[in-house]
Protein backbone atom coordinates (compact mmCIF):
# COMPACT_ATOMS: atom_id res chain seq x y z
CA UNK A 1 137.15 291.05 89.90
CA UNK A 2 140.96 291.45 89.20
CA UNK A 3 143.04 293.11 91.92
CA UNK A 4 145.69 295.61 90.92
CA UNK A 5 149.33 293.80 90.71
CA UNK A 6 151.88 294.37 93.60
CA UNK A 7 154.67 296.48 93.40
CA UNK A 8 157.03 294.02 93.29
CA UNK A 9 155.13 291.83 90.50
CA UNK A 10 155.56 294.77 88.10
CA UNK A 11 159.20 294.97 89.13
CA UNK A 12 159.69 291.32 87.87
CA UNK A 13 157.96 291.64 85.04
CA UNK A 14 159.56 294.96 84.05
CA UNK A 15 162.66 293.48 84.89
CA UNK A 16 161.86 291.23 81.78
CA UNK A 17 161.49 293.88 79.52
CA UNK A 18 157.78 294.62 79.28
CA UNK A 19 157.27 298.35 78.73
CA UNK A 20 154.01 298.25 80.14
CA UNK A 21 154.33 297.93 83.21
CA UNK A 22 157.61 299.91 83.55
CA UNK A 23 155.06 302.63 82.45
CA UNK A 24 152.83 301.74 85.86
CA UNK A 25 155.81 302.07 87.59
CA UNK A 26 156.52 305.12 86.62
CA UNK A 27 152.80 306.24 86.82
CA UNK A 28 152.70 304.99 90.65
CA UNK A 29 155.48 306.28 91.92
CA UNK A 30 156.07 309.76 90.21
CA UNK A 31 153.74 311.66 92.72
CA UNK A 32 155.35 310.62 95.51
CA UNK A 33 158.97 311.34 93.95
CA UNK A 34 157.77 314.39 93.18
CA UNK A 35 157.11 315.30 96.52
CA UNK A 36 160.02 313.59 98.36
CA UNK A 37 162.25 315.01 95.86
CA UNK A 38 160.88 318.34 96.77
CA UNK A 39 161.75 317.88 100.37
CA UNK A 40 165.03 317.46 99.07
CA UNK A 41 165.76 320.14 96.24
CA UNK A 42 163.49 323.43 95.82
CA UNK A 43 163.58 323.36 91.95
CA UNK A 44 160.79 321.66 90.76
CA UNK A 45 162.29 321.12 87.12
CA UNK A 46 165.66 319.81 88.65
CA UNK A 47 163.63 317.07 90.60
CA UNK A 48 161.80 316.34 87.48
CA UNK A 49 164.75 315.76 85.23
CA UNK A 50 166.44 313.85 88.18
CA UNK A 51 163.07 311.67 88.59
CA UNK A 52 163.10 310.93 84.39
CA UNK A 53 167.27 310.39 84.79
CA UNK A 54 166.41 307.85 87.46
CA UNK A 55 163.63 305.86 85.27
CA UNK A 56 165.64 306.21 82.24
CA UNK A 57 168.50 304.54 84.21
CA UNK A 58 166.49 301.99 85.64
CA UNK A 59 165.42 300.82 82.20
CA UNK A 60 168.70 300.48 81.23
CA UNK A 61 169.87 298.42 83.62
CA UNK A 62 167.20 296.82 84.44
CA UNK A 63 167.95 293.26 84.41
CA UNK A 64 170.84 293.85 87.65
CA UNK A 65 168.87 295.47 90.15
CA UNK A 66 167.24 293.44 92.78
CA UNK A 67 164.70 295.13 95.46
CA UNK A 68 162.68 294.16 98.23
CA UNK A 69 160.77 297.01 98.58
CA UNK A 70 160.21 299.37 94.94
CA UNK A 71 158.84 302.66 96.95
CA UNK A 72 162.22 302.54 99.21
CA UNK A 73 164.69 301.60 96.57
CA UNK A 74 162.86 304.14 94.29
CA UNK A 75 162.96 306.76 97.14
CA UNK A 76 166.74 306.29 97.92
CA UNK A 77 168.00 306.37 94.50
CA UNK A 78 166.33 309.46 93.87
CA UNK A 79 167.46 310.77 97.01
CA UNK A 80 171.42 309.80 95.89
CA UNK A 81 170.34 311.18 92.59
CA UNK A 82 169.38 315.00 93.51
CA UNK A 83 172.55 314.61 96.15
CA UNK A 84 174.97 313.84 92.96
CA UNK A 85 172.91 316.19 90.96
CA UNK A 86 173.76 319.37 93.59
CA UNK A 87 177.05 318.02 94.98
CA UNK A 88 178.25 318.96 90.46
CA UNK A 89 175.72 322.50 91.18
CA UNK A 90 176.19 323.90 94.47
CA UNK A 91 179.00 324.13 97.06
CA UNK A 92 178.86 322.08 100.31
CA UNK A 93 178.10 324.74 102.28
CA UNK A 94 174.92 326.02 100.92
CA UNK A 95 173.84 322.13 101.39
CA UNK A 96 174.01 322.14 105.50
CA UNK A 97 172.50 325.66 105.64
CA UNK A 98 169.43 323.88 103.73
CA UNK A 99 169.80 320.62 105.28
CA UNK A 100 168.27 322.21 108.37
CA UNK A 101 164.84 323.39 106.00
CA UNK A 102 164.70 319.69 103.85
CA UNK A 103 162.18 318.13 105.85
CA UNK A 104 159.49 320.95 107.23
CA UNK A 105 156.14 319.34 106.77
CA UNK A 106 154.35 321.70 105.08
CA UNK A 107 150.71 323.51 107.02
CA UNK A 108 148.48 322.49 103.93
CA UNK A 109 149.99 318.76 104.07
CA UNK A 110 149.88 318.35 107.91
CA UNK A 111 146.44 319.54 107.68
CA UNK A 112 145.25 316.65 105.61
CA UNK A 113 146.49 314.48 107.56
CA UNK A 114 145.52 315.75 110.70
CA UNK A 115 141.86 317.84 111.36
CA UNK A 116 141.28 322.03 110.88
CA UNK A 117 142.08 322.71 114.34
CA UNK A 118 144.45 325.33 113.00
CA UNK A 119 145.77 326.30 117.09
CA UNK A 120 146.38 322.95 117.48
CA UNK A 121 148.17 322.32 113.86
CA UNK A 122 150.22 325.37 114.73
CA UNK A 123 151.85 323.40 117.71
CA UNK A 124 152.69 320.76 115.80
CA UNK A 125 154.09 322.69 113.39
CA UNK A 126 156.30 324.43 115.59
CA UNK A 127 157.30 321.17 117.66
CA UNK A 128 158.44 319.91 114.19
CA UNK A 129 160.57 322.41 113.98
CA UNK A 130 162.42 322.16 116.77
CA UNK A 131 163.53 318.26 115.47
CA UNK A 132 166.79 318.18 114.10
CA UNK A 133 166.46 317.25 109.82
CA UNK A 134 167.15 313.57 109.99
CA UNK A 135 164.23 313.39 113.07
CA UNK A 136 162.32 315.39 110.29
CA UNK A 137 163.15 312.99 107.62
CA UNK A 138 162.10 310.03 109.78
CA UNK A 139 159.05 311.13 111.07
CA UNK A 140 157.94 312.30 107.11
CA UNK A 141 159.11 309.02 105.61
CA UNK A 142 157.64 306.72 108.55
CA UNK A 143 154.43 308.25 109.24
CA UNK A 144 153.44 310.61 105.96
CA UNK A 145 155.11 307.85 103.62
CA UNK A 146 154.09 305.05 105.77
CA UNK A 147 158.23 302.91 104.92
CA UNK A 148 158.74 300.34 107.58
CA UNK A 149 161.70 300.49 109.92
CA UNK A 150 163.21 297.76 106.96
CA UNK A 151 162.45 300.48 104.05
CA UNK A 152 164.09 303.39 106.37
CA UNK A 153 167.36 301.46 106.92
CA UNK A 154 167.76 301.49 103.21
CA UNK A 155 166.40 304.96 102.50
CA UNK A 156 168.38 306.63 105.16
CA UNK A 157 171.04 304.20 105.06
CA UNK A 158 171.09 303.48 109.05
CA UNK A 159 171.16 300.14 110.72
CA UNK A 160 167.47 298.96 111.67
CA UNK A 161 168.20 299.81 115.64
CA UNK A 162 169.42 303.34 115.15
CA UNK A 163 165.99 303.88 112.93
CA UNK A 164 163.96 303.00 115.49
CA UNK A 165 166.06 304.86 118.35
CA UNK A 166 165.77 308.23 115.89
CA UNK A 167 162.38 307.68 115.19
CA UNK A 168 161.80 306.73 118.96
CA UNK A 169 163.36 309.84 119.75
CA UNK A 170 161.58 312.27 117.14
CA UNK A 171 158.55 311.32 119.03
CA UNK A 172 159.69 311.66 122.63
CA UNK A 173 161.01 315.15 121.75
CA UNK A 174 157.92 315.99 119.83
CA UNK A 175 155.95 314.67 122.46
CA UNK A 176 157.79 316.82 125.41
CA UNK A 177 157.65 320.04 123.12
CA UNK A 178 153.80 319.90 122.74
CA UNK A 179 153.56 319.03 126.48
């Protein structure tokens, strides 16, 4: 029985060249892109183009880039990709009046994770709320992404002690508005 290769094995080897598993890549990561990216930007085909940009990109310059972890490096570039992508779009203003809605976690996703209680789920939901975006973004990327406070430093580009002070935080305050 052959196990699947890491992450980072199909970085090195696509780092070589080989097309195939630049294609796995591309295959294991675009769901999740596709859903951080539409934390980030609310038009679907934008965050499409911006995810094929990125891989297109990566291919070409493929033989300089040096990761430690592909889902964080692949999160964070598309993250300053859709950034760079609206900064040319849309003024700055219309950004921080969305920055506060980036991060909801959405009622069907939260009720995956979590069981059909929906009274319960509706707490949540509201105590979620009441975190700023960045306590948002931490709790999604830490415990619906499952990043380690390593991969979050990069991704959010924060020193490892202020990640786990925010995320530290974005529990306490969760935990005191569902008390």
């Amino acid at each position: 029985m052959q196990t699947a290769p890491t992450d980072i094995d199909l970085w090195n080897v696509f780092k070589q060249g080989n097309k195939e598993s630049f294609a796995i890549l591309f295959r294991r990561f675009y769901p999740l892109l596709i859903q951080y990216g539409g934390k980030l930007c609310p038009d679907v085909n934008q965050v499409e183009d911006d995810i094929q940009e990125l891989f297109f990109d990566l291919w070409q310059s493929r033989s300089d880039i040096q990761v430690h972890s592909v889902k964080a490096y692949l999160l964070k570039a598309l993250k300053y990709k859709i950034f760079k992508t609206h900064r040319n779009k849309i003024n700055t203003r219309l950004m921080q009046v969305t920055e506060d809605m980036m991060f909801e976690i959405s009622h069907e996703n939260f009720l995956i994770k979590k069981n059909d209680d929906e009274q319960r789920s509706a707490r949540i939901i509201d105590a979620l709320r009441q975190l700023s975006s960045r306590q948002r973004e931490i709790i999604y990327l830490k415990l619906f992404q499952g990043l380690t406070y390593e991969e979050l430093t990069d991704v959010m580009q924060i020193n490892y002690q202020v990640a786990r002070n925010l995320f530290y935080e974005a529990i306490k305050s969760l935990r005191k508005a569902l008390s």
